[in-house]
N, C-alpha and C. Protein backbone atom coordinates (compact mmCIF):
# COMPACT_ATOMS: atom_id res chain seq x y z
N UNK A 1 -10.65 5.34 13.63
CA UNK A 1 -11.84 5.65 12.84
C UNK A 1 -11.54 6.76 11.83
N UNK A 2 -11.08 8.13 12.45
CA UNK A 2 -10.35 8.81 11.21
C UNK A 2 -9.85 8.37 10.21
N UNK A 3 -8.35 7.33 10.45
CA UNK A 3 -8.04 6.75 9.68
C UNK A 3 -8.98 6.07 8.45
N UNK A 4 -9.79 5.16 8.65
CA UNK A 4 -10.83 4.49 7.91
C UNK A 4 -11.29 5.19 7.17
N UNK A 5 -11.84 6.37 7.86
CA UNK A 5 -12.66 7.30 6.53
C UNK A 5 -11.61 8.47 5.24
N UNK A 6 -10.39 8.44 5.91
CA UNK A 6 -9.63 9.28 5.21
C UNK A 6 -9.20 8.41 4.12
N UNK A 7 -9.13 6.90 4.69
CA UNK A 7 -8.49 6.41 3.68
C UNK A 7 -9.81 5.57 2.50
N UNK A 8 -10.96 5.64 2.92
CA UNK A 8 -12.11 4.98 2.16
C UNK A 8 -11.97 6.46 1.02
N UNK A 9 -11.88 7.71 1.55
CA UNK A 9 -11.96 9.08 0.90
C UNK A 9 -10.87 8.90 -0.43
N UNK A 10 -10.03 8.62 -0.13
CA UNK A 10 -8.76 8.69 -0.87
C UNK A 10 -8.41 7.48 -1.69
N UNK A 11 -9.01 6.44 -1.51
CA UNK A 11 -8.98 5.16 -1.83
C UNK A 11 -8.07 4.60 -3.27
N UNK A 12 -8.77 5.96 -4.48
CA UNK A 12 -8.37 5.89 -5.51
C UNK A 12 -6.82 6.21 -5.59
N UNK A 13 -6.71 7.28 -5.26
CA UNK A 13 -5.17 8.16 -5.06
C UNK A 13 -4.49 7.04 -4.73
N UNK A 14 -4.51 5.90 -3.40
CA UNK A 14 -3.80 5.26 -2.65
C UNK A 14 -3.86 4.00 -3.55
N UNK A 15 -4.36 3.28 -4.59
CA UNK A 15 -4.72 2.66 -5.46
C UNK A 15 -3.56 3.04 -6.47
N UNK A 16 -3.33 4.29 -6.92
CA UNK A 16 -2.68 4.83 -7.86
C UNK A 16 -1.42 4.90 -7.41
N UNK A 17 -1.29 4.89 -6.34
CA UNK A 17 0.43 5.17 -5.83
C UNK A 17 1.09 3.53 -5.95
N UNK A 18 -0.11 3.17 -5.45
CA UNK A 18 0.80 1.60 -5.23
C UNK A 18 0.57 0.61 -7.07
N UNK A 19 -0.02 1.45 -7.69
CA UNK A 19 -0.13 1.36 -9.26
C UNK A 19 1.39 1.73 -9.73
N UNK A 20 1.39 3.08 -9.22
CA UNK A 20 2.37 3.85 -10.50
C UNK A 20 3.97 3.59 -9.41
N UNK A 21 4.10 4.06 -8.76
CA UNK A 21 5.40 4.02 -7.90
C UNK A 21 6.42 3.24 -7.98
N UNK A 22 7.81 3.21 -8.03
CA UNK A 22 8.60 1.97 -8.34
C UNK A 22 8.89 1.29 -7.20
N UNK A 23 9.22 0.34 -7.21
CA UNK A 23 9.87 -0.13 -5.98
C UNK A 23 11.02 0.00 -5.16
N UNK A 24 12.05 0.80 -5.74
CA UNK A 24 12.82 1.88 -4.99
C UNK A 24 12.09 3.20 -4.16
N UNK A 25 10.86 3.23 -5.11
CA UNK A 25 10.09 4.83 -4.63
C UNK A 25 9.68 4.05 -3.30
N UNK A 26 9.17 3.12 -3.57
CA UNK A 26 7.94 2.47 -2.25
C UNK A 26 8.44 2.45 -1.12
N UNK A 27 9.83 1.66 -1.54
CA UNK A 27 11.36 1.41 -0.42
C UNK A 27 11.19 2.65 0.33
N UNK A 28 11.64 3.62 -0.41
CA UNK A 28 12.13 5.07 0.14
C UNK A 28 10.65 5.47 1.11
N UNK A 29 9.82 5.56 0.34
CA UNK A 29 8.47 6.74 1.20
C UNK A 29 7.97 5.42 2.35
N UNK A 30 8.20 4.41 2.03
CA UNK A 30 7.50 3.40 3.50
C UNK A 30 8.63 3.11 4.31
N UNK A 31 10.25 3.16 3.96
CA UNK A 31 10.70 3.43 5.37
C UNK A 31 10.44 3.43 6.58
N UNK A 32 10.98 2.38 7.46
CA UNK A 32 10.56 2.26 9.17
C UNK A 32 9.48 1.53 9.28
N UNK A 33 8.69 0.96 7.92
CA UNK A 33 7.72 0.20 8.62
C UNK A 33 8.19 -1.19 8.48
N UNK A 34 7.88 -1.99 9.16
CA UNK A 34 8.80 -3.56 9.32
C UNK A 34 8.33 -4.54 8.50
N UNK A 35 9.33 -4.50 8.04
CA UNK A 35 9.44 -5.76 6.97
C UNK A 35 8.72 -5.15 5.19
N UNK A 36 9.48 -3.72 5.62
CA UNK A 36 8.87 -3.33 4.83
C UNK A 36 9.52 -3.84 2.76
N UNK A 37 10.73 -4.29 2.97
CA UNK A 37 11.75 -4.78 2.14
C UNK A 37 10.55 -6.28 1.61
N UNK A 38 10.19 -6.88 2.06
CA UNK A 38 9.32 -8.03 2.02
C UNK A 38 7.85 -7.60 1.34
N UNK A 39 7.34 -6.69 2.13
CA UNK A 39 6.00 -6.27 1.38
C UNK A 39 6.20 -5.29 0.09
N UNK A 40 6.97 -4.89 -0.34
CA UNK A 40 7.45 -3.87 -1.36
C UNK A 40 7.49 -5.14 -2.32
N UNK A 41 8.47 -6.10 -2.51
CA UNK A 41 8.78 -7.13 -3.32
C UNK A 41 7.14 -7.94 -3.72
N UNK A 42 6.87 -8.17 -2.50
CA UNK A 42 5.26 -8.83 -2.45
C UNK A 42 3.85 -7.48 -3.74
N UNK A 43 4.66 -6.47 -3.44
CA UNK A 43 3.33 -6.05 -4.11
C UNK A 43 3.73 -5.83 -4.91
N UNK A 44 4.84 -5.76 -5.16
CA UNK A 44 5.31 -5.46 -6.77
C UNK A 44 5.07 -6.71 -7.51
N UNK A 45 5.55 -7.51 -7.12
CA UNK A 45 4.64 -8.96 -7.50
C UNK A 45 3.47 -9.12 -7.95
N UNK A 46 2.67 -8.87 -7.21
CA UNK A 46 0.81 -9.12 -7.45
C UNK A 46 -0.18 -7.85 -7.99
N UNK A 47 1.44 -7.08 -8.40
CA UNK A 47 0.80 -5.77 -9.16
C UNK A 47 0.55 -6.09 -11.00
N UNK A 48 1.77 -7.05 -10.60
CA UNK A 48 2.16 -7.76 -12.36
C UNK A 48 1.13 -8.58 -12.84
N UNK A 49 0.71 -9.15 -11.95
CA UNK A 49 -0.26 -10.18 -12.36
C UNK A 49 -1.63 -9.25 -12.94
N UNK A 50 -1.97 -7.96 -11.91
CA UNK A 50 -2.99 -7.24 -12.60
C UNK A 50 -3.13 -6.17 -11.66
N UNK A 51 -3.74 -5.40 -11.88
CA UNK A 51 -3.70 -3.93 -11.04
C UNK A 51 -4.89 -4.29 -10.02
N UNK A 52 -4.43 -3.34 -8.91
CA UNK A 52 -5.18 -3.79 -7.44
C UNK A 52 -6.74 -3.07 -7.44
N UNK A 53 -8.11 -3.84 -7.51
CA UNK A 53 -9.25 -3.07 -7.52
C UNK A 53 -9.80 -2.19 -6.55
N UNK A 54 -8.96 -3.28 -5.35
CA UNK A 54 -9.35 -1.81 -4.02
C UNK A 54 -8.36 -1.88 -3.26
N UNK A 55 -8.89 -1.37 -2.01
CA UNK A 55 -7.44 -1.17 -0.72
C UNK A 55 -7.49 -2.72 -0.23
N UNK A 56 -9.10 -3.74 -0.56
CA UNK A 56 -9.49 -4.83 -0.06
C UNK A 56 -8.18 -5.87 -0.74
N UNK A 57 -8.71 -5.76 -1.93
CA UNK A 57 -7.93 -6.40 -3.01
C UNK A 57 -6.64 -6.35 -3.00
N UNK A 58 -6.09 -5.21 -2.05
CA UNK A 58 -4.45 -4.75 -1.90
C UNK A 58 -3.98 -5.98 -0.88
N UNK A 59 -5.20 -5.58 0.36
CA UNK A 59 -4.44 -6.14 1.16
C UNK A 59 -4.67 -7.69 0.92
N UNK A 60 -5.19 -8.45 0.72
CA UNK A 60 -5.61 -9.82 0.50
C UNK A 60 -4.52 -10.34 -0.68
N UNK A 61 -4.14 -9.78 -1.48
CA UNK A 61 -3.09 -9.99 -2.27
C UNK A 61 -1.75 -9.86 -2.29
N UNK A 62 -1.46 -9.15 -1.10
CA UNK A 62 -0.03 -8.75 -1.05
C UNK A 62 0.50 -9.10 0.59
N UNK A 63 1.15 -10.50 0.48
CA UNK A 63 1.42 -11.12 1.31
C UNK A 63 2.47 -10.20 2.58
N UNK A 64 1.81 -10.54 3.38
CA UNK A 64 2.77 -9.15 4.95
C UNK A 64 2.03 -8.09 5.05
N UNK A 65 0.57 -7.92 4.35
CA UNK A 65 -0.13 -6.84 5.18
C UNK A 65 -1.08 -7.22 5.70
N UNK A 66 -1.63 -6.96 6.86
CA UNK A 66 -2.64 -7.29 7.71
C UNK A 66 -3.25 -5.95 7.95
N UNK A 67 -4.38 -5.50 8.36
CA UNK A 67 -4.85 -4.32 8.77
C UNK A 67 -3.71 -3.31 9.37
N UNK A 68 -3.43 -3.36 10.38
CA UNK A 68 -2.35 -2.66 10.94
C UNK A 68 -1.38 -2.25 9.79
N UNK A 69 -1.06 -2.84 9.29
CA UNK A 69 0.27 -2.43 7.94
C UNK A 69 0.09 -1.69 6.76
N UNK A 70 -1.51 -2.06 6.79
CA UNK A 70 -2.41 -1.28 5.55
C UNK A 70 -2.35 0.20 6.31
N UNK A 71 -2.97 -0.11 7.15
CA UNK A 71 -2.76 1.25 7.63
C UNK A 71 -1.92 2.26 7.79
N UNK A 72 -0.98 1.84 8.64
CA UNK A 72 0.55 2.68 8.23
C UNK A 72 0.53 2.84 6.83
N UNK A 73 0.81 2.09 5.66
CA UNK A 73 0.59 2.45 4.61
C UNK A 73 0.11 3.50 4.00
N UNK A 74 -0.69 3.49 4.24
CA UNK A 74 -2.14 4.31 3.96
C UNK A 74 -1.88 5.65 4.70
N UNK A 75 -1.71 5.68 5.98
CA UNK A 75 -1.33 6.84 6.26
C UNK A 75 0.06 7.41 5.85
N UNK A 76 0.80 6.82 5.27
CA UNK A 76 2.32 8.22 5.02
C UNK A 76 1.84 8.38 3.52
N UNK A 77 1.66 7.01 3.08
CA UNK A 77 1.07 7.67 1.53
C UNK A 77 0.14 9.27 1.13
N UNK A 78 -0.78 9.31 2.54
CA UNK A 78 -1.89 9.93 2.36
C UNK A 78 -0.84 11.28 2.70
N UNK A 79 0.30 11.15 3.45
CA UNK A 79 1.04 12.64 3.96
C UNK A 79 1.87 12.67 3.16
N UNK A 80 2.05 12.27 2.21
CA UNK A 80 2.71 12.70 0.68
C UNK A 80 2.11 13.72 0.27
C-alpha cells in the first residue's frame, strides 16, 4: 500500500525517467530485476511510438511488466 501511494505521488517524475533515460542508463539503475534486458528493449520500443501517459499506459504497453515488475521499477527509480 505504501508503495501505491508513493508511486501515484511521484507518478510524473517516474513518467520522466522512463521518458528521458537511455537504455544503457535503464540497464544500469534496474539491474537484478529479471528479465530485465527484455523489458528495457520493450520500452524503449513503445517509447518511440509515443511517450507513456501514465504508469497505466507504461505498464499495458511495455511487454514483461505485470504489477509486480512495475513495482520494483517504481521503487529503485523512486531511490534514485
Amino acid at each position: 500500500m505504501r508503495n501505491q501511494i508513493a508511486i501515484a505521488k511521484f507518478e510524473s517524475q517516474l513518467l520522466e525517467y522512463h521518458t528521458r533515460l537511455t537504455q544503457n542508463e535503464l540497464k544500469s539503475l534496474l539491474k537484478g530485476i529479471s528479465n530485465i534486458n527484455n523489458i528495457v528493449k520493450n520500452l524503449v520500443e513503445a517509447r518511440k511510438e509515443k511517450e507513456f501517459e501514465s504508469l497505466v499506459d507504461f505498464r499495458e504497453r511495455v511487454k514483461g511488466v505485470g504489477d509486480a515488475t512495475a513495482l520494483k521499477i517504481c521503487d529503485r527509480l523512486l531511490s534514485e
